[in-house]
C-alpha atoms as a PDB file:
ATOM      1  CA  UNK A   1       8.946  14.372  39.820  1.00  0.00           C
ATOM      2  CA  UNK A   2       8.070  12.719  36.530  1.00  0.00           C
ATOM      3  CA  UNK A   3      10.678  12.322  33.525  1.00  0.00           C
ATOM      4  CA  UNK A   4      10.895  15.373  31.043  1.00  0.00           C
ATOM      5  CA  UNK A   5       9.996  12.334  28.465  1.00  0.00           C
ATOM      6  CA  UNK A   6       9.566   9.002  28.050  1.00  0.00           C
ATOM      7  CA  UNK A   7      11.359   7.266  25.097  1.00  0.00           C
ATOM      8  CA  UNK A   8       9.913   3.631  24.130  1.00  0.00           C
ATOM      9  CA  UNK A   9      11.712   1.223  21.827  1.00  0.00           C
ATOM     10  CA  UNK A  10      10.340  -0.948  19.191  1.00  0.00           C
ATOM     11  CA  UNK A  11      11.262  -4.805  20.772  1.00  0.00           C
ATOM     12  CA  UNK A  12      11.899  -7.427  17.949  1.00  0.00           C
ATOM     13  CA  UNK A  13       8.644  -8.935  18.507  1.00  0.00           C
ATOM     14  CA  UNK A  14       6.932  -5.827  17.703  1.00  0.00           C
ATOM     15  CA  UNK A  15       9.240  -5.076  14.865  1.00  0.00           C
ATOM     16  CA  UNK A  16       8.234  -8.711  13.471  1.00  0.00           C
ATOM     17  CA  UNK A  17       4.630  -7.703  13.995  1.00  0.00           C
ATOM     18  CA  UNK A  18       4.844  -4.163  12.581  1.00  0.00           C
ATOM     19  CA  UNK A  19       6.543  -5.922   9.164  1.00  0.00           C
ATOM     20  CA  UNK A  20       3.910  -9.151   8.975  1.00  0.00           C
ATOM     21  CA  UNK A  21       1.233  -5.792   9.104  1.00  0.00           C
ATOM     22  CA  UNK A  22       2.606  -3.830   6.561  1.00  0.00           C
ATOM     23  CA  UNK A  23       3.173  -6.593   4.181  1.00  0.00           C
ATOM     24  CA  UNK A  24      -0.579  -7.780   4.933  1.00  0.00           C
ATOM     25  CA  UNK A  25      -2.139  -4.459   4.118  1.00  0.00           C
ATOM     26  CA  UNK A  26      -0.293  -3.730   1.171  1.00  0.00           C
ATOM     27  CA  UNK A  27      -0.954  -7.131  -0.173  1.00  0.00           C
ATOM     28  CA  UNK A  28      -4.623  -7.344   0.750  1.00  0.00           C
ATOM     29  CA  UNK A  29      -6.599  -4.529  -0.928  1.00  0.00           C
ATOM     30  CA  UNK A  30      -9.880  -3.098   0.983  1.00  0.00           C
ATOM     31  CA  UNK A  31     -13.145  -1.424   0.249  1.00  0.00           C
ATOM     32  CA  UNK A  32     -11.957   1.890   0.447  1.00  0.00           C
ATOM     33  CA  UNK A  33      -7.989   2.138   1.189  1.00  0.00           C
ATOM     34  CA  UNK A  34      -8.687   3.246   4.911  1.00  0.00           C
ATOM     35  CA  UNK A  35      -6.147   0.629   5.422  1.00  0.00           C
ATOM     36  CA  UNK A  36      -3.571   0.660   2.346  1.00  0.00           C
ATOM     37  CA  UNK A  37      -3.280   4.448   2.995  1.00  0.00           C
ATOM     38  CA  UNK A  38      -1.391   3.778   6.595  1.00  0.00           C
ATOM     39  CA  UNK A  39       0.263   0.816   5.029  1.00  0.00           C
ATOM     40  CA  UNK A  40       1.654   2.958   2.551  1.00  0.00           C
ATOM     41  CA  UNK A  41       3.557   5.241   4.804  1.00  0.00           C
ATOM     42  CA  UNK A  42       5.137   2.408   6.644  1.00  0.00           C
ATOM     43  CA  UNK A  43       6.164   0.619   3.572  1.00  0.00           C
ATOM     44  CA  UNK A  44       9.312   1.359   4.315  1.00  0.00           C
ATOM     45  CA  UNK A  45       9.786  -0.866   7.292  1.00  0.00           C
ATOM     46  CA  UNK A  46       9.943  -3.602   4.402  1.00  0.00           C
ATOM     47  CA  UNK A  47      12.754  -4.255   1.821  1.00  0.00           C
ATOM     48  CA  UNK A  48      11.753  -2.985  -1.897  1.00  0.00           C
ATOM     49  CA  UNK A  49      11.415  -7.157  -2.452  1.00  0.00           C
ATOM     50  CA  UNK A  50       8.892  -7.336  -0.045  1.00  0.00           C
ATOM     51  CA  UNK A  51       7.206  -4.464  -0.996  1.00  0.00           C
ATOM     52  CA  UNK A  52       7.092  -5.463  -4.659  1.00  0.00           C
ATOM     53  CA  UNK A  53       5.775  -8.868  -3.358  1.00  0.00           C
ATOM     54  CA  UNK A  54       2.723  -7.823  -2.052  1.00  0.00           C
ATOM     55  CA  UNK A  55       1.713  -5.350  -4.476  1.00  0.00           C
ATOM     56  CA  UNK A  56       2.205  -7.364  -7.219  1.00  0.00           C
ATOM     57  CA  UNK A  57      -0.647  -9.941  -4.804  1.00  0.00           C
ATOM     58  CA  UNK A  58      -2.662  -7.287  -4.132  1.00  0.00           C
ATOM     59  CA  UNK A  59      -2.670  -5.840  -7.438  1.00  0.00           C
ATOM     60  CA  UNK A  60      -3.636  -9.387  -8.567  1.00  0.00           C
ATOM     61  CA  UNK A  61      -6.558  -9.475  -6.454  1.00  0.00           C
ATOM     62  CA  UNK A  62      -7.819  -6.220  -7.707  1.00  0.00           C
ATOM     63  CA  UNK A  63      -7.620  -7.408 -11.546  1.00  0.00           C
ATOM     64  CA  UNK A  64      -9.631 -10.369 -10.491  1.00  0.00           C
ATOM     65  CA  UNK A  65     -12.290  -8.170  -8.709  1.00  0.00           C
ATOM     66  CA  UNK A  66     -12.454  -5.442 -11.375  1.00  0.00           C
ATOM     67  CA  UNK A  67     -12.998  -8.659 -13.895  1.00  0.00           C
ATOM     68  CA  UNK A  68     -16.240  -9.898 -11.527  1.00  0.00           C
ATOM     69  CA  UNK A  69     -17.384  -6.210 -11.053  1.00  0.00           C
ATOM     70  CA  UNK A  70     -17.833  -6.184 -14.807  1.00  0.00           C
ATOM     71  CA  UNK A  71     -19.026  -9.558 -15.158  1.00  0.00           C
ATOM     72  CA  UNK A  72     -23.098  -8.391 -15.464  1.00  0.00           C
ATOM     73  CA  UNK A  73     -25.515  -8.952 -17.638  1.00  0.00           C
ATOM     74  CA  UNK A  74     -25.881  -6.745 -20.539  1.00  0.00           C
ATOM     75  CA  UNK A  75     -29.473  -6.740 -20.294  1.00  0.00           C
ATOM     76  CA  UNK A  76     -29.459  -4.746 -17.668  1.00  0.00           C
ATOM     77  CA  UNK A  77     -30.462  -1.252 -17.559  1.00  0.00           C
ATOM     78  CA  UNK A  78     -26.874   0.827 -17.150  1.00  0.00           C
ATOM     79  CA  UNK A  79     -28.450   2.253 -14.078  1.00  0.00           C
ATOM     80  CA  UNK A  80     -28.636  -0.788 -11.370  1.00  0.00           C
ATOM     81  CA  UNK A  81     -24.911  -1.186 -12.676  1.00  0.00           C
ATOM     82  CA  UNK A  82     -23.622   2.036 -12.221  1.00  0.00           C
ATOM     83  CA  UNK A  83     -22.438   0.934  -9.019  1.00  0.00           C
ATOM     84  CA  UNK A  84     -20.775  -1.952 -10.533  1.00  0.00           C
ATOM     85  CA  UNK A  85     -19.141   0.319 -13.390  1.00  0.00           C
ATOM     86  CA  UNK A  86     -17.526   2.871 -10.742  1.00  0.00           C
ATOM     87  CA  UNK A  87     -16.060  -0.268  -8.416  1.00  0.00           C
ATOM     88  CA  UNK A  88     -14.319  -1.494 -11.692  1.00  0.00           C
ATOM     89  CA  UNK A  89     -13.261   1.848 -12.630  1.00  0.00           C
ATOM     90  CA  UNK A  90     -11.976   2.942  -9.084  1.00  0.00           C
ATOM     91  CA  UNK A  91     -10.200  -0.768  -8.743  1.00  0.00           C
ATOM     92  CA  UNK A  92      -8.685  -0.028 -12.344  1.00  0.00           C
ATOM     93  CA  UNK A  93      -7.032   2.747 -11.404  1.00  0.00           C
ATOM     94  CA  UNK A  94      -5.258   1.511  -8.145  1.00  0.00           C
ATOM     95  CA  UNK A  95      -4.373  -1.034  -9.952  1.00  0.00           C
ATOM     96  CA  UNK A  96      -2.846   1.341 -12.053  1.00  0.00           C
ATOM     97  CA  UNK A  97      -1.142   3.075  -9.915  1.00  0.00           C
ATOM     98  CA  UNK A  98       0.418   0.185  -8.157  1.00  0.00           C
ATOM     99  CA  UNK A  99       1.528  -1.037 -11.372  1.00  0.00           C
ATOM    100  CA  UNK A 100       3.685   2.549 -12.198  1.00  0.00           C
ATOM    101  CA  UNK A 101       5.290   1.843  -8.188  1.00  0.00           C
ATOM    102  CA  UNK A 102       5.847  -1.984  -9.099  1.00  0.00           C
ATOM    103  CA  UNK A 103       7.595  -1.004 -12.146  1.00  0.00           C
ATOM    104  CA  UNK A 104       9.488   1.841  -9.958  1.00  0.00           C
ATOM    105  CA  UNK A 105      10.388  -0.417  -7.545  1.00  0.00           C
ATOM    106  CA  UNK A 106      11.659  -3.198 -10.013  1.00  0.00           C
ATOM    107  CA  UNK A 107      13.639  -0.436 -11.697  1.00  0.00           C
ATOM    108  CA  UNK A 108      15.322   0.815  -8.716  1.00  0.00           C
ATOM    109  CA  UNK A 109      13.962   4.568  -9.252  1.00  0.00           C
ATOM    110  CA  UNK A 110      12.293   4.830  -6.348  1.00  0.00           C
ATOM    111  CA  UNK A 111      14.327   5.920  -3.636  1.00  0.00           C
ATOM    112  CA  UNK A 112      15.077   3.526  -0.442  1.00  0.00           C
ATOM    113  CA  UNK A 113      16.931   4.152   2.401  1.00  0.00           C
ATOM    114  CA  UNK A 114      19.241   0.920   3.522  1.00  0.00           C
ATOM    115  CA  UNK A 115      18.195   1.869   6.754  1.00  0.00           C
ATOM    116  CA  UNK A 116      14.560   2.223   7.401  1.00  0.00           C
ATOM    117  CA  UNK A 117      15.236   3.998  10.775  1.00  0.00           C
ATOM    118  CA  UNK A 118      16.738   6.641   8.224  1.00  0.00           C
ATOM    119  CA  UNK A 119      13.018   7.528   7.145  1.00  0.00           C
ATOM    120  CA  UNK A 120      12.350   8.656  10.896  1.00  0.00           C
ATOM    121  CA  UNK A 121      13.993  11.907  10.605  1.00  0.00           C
ATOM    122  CA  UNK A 122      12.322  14.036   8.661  1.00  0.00           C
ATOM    123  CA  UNK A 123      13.983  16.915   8.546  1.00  0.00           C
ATOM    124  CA  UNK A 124      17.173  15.598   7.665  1.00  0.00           C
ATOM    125  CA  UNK A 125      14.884  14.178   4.368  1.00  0.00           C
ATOM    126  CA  UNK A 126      13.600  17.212   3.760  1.00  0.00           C
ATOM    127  CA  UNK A 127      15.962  19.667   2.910  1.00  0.00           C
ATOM    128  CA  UNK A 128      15.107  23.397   3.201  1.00  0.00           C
ATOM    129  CA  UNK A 129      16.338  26.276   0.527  1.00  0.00           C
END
């Protein structure tokens, strides 16, 4: 007869893995956030430190791309750089956005748990009326 369920428990190894993840993906931006998004919801496996960290290097790294993705000739017609106009735009505004959570973060308004294993139970976070 097989168990009802099998419980598995995160070893420090992977918990060391799982961090050096996060903090990569947050920190390195990609073409189309298929990776920050996931990153994102296990931010909180980091300390807000951390987390500020590798925003503030990622959001670094998209200022320097949205600064090449406008660096074209102005000769050009607008329409073979239309492409170039919406990368700068769309890198703009994450880095936007992670600028509002870095300041959030820096500020202490954005809420934390000192235990990240609190974030695991949901419905004790989310409180029904």
């Amino acid at each position: 007869m097989r168990p009802e369920r099998t419980v598995y428990q995160l070893t420090e190894a992977g918990e060391r893995r799982l961090r050096d993840w996060v903090r990569l993906l947050l920190a390195e931006p990609d073409g189309n956030s298929t990776l920050f998004v996931p990153a994102l919801t296990f931010a909180g496996v980091l300390t807000p430190g951390e987390v500020t960290a590798a925003l503030r290097e990622r959001r670094a790294e998209l200022e320097r791309r949205e600064e090449a993705a406008t660096a074209v000739p102005p000769e050009l017609p607008r329409i073979l750089v239309l492409e170039a106009e919406y990368e700068a735009a769309r890198l703009h505004a994450e880095s936007e956005w992670i600028g509002r959570v870095i300041d959030d973060l820096t500020a202490g308004t954005l809420d934390w748990p000192a235990d990240p294993a609190a974030l695991a139970d949901i419905e004790a976070l989310v409180k029904e009326d």
